[in-house]
C-alpha atoms as a PDB file:
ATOM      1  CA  UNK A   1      39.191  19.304 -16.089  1.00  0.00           C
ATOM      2  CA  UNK A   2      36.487  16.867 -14.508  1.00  0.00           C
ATOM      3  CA  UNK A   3      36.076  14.078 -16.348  1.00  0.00           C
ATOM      4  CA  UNK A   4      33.650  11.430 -15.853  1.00  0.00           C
ATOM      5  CA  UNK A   5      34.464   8.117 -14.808  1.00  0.00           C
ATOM      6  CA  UNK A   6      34.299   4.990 -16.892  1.00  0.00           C
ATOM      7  CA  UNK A   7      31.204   2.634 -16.245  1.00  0.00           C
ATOM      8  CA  UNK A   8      33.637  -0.335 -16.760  1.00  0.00           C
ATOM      9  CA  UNK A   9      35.728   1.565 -14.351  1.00  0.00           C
ATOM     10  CA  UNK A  10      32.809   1.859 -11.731  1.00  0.00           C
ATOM     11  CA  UNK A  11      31.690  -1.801 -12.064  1.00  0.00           C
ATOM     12  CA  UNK A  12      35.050  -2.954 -11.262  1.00  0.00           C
ATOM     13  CA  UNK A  13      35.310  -0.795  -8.279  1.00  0.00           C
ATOM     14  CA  UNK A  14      32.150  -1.948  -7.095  1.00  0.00           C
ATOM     15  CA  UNK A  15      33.459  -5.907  -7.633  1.00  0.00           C
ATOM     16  CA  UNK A  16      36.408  -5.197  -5.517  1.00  0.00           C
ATOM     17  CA  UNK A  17      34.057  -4.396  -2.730  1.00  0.00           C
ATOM     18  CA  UNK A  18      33.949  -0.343  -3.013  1.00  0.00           C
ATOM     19  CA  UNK A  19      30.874  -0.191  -2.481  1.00  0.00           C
ATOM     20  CA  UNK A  20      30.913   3.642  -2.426  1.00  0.00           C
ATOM     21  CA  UNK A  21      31.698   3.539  -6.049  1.00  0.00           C
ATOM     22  CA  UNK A  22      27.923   2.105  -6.955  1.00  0.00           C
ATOM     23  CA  UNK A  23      26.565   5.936  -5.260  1.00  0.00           C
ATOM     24  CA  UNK A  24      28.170   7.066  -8.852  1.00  0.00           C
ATOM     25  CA  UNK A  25      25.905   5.007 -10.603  1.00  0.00           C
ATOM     26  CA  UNK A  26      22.543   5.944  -8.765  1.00  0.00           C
ATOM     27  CA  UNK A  27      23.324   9.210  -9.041  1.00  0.00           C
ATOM     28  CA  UNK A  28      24.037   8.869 -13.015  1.00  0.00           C
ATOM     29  CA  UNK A  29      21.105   6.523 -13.673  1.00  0.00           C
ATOM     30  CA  UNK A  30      18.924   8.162 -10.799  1.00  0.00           C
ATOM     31  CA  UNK A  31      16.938  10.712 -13.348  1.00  0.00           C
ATOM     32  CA  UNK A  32      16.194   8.919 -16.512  1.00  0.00           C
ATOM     33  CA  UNK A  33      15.529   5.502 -13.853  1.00  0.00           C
ATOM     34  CA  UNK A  34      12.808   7.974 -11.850  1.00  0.00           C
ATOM     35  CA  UNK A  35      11.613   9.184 -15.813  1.00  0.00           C
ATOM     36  CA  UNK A  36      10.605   5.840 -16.619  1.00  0.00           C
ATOM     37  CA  UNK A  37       9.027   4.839 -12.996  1.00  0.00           C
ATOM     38  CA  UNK A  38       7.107   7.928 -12.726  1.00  0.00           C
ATOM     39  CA  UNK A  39       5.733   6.958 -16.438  1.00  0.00           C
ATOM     40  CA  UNK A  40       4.453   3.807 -15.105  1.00  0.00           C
ATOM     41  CA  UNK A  41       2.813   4.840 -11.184  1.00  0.00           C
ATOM     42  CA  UNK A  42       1.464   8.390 -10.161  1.00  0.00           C
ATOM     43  CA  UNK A  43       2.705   8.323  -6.748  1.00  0.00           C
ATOM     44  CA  UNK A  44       6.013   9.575  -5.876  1.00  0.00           C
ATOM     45  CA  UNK A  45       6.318   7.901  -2.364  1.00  0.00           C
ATOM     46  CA  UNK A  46       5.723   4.570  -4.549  1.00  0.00           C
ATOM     47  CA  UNK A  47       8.072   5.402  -7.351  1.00  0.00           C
ATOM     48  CA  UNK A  48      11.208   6.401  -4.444  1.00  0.00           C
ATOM     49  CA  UNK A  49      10.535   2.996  -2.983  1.00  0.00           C
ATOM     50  CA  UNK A  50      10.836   1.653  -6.533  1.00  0.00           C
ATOM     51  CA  UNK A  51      13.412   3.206  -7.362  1.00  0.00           C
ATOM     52  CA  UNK A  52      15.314   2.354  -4.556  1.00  0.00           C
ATOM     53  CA  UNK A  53      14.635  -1.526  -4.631  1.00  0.00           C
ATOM     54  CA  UNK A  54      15.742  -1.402  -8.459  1.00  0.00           C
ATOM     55  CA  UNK A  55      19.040   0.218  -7.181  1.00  0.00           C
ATOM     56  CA  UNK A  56      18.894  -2.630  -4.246  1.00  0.00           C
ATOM     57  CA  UNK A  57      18.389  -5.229  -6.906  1.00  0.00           C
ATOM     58  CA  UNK A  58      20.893  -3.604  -9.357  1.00  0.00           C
ATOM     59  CA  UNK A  59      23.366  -3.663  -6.737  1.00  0.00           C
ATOM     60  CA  UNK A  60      22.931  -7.225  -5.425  1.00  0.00           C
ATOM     61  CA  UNK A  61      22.714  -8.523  -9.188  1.00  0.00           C
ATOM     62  CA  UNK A  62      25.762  -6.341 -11.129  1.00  0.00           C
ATOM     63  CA  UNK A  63      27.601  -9.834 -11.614  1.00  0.00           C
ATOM     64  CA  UNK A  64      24.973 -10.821 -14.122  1.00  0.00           C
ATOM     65  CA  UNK A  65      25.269  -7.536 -16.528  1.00  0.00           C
ATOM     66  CA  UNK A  66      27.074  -7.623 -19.671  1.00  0.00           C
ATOM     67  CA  UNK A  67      29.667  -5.261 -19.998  1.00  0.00           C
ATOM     68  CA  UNK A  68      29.236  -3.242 -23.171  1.00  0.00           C
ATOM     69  CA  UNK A  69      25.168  -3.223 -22.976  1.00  0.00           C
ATOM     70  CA  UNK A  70      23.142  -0.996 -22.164  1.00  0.00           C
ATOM     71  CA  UNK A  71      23.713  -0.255 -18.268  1.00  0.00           C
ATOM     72  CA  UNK A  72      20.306   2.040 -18.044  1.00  0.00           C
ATOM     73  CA  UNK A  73      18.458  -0.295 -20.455  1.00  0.00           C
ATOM     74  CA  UNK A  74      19.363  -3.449 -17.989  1.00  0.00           C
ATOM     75  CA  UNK A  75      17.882  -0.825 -14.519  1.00  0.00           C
ATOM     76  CA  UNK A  76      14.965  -0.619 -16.776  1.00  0.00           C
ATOM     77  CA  UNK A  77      14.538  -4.168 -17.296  1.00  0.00           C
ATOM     78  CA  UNK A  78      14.923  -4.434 -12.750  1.00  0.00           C
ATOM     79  CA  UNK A  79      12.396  -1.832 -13.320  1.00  0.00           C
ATOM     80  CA  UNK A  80      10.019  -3.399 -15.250  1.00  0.00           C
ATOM     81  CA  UNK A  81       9.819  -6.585 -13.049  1.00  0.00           C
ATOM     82  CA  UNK A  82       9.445  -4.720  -9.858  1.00  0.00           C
ATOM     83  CA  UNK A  83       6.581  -2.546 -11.084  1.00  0.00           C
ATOM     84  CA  UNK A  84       4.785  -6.031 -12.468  1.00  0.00           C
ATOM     85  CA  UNK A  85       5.660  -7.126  -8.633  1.00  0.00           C
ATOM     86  CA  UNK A  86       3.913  -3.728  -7.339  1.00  0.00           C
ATOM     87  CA  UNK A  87       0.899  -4.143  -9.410  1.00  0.00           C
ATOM     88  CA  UNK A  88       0.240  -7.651  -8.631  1.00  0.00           C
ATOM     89  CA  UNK A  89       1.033  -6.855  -4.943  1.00  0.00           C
ATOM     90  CA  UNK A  90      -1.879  -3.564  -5.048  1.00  0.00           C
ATOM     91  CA  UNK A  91      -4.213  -5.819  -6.820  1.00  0.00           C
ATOM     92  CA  UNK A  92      -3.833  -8.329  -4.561  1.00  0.00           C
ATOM     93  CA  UNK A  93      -4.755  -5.626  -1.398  1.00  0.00           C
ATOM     94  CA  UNK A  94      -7.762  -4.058  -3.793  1.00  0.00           C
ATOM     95  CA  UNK A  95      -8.766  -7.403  -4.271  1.00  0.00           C
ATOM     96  CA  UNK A  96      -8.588  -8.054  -0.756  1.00  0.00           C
ATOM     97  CA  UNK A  97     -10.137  -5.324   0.468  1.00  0.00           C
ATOM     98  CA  UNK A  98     -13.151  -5.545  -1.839  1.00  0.00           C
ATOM     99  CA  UNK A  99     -13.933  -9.093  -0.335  1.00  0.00           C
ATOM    100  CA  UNK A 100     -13.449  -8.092   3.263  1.00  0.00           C
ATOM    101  CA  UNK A 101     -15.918  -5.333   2.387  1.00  0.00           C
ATOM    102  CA  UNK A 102     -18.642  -7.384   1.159  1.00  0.00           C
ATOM    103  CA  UNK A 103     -18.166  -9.790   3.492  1.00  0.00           C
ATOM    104  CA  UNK A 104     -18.619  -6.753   6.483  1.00  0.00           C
ATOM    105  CA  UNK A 105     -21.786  -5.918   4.115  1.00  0.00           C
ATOM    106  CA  UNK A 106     -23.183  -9.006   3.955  1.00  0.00           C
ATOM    107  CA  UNK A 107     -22.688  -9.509   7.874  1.00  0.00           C
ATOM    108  CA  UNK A 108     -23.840  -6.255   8.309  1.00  0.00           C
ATOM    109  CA  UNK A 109     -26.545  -6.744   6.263  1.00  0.00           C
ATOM    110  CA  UNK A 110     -27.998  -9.970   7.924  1.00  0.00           C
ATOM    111  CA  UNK A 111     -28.151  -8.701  11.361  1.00  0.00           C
ATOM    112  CA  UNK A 112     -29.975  -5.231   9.964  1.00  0.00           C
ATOM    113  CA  UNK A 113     -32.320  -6.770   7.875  1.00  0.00           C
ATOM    114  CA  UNK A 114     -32.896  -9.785  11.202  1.00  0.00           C
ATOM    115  CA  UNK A 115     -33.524  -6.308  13.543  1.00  0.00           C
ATOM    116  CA  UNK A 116     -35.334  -4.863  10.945  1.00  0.00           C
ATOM    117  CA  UNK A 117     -38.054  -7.345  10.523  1.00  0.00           C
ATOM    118  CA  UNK A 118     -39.327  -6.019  14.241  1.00  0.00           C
ATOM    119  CA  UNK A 119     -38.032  -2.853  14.704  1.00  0.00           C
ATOM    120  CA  UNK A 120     -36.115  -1.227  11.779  1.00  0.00           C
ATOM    121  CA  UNK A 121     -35.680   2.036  13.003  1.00  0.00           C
ATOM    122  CA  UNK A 122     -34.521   1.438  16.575  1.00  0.00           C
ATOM    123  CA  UNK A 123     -31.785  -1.012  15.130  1.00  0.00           C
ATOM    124  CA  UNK A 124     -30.469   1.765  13.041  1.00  0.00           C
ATOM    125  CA  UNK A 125     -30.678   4.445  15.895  1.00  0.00           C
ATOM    126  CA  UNK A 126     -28.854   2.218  17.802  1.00  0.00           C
ATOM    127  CA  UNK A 127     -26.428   1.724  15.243  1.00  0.00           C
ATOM    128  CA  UNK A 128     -25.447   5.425  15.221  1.00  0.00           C
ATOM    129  CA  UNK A 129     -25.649   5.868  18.801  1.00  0.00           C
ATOM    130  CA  UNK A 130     -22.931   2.977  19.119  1.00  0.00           C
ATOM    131  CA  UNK A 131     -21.077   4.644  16.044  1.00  0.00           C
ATOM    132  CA  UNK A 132     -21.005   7.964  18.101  1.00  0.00           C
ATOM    133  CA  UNK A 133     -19.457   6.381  21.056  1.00  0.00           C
ATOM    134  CA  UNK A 134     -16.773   4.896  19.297  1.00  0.00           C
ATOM    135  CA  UNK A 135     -13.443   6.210  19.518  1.00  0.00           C
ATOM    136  CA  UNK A 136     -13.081   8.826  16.963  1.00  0.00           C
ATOM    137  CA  UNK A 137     -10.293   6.404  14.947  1.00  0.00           C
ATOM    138  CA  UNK A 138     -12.540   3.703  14.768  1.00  0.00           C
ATOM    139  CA  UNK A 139     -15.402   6.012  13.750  1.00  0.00           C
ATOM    140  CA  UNK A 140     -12.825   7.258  10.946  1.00  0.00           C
ATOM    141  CA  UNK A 141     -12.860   3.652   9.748  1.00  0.00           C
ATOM    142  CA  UNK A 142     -16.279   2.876   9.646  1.00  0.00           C
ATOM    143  CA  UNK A 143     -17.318   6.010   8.194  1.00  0.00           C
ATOM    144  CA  UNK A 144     -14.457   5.955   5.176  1.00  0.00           C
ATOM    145  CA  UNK A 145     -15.400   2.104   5.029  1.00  0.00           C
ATOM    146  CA  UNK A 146     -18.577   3.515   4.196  1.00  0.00           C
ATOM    147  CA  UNK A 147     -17.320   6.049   1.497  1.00  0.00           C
ATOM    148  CA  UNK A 148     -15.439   3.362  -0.105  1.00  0.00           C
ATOM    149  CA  UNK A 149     -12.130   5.356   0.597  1.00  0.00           C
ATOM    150  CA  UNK A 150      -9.402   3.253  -0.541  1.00  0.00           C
ATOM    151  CA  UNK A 151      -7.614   1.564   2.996  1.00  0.00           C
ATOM    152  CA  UNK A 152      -3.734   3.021   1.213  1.00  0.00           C
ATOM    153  CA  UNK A 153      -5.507   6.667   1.535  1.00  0.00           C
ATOM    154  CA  UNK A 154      -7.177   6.032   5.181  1.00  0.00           C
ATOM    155  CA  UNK A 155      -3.578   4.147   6.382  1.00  0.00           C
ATOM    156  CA  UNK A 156      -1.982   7.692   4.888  1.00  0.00           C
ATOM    157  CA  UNK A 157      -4.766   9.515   6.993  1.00  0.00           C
ATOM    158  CA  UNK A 158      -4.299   8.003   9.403  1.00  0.00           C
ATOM    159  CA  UNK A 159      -0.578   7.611   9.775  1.00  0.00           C
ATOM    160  CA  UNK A 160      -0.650   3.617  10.084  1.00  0.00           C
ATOM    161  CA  UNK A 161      -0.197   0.956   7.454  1.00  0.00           C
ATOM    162  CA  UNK A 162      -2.686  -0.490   5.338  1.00  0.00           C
ATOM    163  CA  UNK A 163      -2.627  -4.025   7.659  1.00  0.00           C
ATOM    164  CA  UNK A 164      -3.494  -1.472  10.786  1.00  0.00           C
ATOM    165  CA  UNK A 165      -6.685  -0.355   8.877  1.00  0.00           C
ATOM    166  CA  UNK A 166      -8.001  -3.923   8.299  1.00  0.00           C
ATOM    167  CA  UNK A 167      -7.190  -4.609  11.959  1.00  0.00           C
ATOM    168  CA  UNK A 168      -9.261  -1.357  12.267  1.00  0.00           C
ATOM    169  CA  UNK A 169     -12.307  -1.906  10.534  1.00  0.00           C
ATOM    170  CA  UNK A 170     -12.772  -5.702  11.895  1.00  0.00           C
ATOM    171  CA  UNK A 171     -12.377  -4.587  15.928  1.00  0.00           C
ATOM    172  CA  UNK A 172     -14.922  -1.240  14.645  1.00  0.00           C
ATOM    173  CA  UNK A 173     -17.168  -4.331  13.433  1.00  0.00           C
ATOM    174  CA  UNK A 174     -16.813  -6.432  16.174  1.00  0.00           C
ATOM    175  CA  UNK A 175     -17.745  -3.395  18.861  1.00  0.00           C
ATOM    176  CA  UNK A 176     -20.405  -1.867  16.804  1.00  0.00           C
ATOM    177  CA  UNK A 177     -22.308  -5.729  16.157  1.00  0.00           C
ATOM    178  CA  UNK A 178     -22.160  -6.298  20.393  1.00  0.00           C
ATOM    179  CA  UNK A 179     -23.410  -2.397  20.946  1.00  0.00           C
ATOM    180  CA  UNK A 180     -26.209  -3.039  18.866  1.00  0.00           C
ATOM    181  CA  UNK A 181     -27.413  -6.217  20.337  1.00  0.00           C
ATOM    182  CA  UNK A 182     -26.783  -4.356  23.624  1.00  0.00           C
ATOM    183  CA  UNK A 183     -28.427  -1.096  22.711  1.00  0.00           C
ATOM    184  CA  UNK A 184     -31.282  -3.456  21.431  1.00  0.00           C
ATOM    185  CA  UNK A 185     -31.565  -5.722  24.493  1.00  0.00           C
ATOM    186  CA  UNK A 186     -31.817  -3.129  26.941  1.00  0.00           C
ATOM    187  CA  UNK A 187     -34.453  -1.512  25.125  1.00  0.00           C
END
């Protein structure tokens, strides 16, 4: 008959350096470890990478549990400080982004309201003439900038990381704001 191992067992494995003996405790801890994560965050990409720093962290810290505690109470508690780490980290980026976007809209908003005083409608033709001629992933940019689409869903549309995007939307900026005074210059 297959019995299961001891946890005490496992740990001391592990300490002697078998570090194949830890896969026995992801995949023992795995489920209920994923229960609680998914609990906490929606999206499953975020809670594997979660999961899998806990299991990092678990791993790298085993020295410091207490044998005879609670071994899926103590991944919880890994858990717990990782997701306050995620949601500081995504606030940080919303917060981020918000600013960049006001600052683009109050840049944006200057120079259109400048053209506007003398010729408000040939400033904004011009502006969509130079947003047609941009290449179609900087047009994505400016047009989900527009939408408000969240840069983690654009990045995912886009198949580039969330730092790409902002490196997006300023050269889209920068290309649109010389078009215009172009477009406008030549009349």
């Amino acid at each position: 008959m297959d019995r299961q191992p001891d946890l005490n067992q496992i740990l001391d494995d592990v300490a002697r350096g078998d570090v194949d003996a830890f896969r026995w405790i992801v995949r023992r801890y795995e489920l209920s470890l994923r229960s609680y994560l998914c609990s906490q965050v929606y999206d499953l990409d975020v809670v594997d990478d979660l999961a899998q720093e806990v299991f990092i962290a678990a791993f790298r810290n085993l020295s410091s549990f207490r044998r005879g505690e609670d071994f899926g109470r103590w991944l919880r508690g890994i858990a717990r400080l990782k997701l306050q780490m995620y949601f500081r980290a995504t606030a940080r980026r919303q917060n981020a982004m918000e600013r960049f976007r006001e600052e683009v809209s109050h840049l944006l908003r200057e120079e259109l309201e400048q053209e506007a005083a003398g010729h408000q409608a040939a400033a904004i033709e011009a502006l969509l003439r130079c947003i047609n001629r941009l290449p179609d992933r900087l047009r994505r940019v400016v047009r989900a900038g527009l939408d408000g689409t969240k840069p983690a869903l654009l990045a995912q549309a886009l198949s580039t990381t969330v730092g790409a995007v902002y490196n997006l939307h300023y050269r889209a900026n920068q290309l649109l704001r010389d078009c215009v005074r172009k477009e406008l210059a030549d009349g």
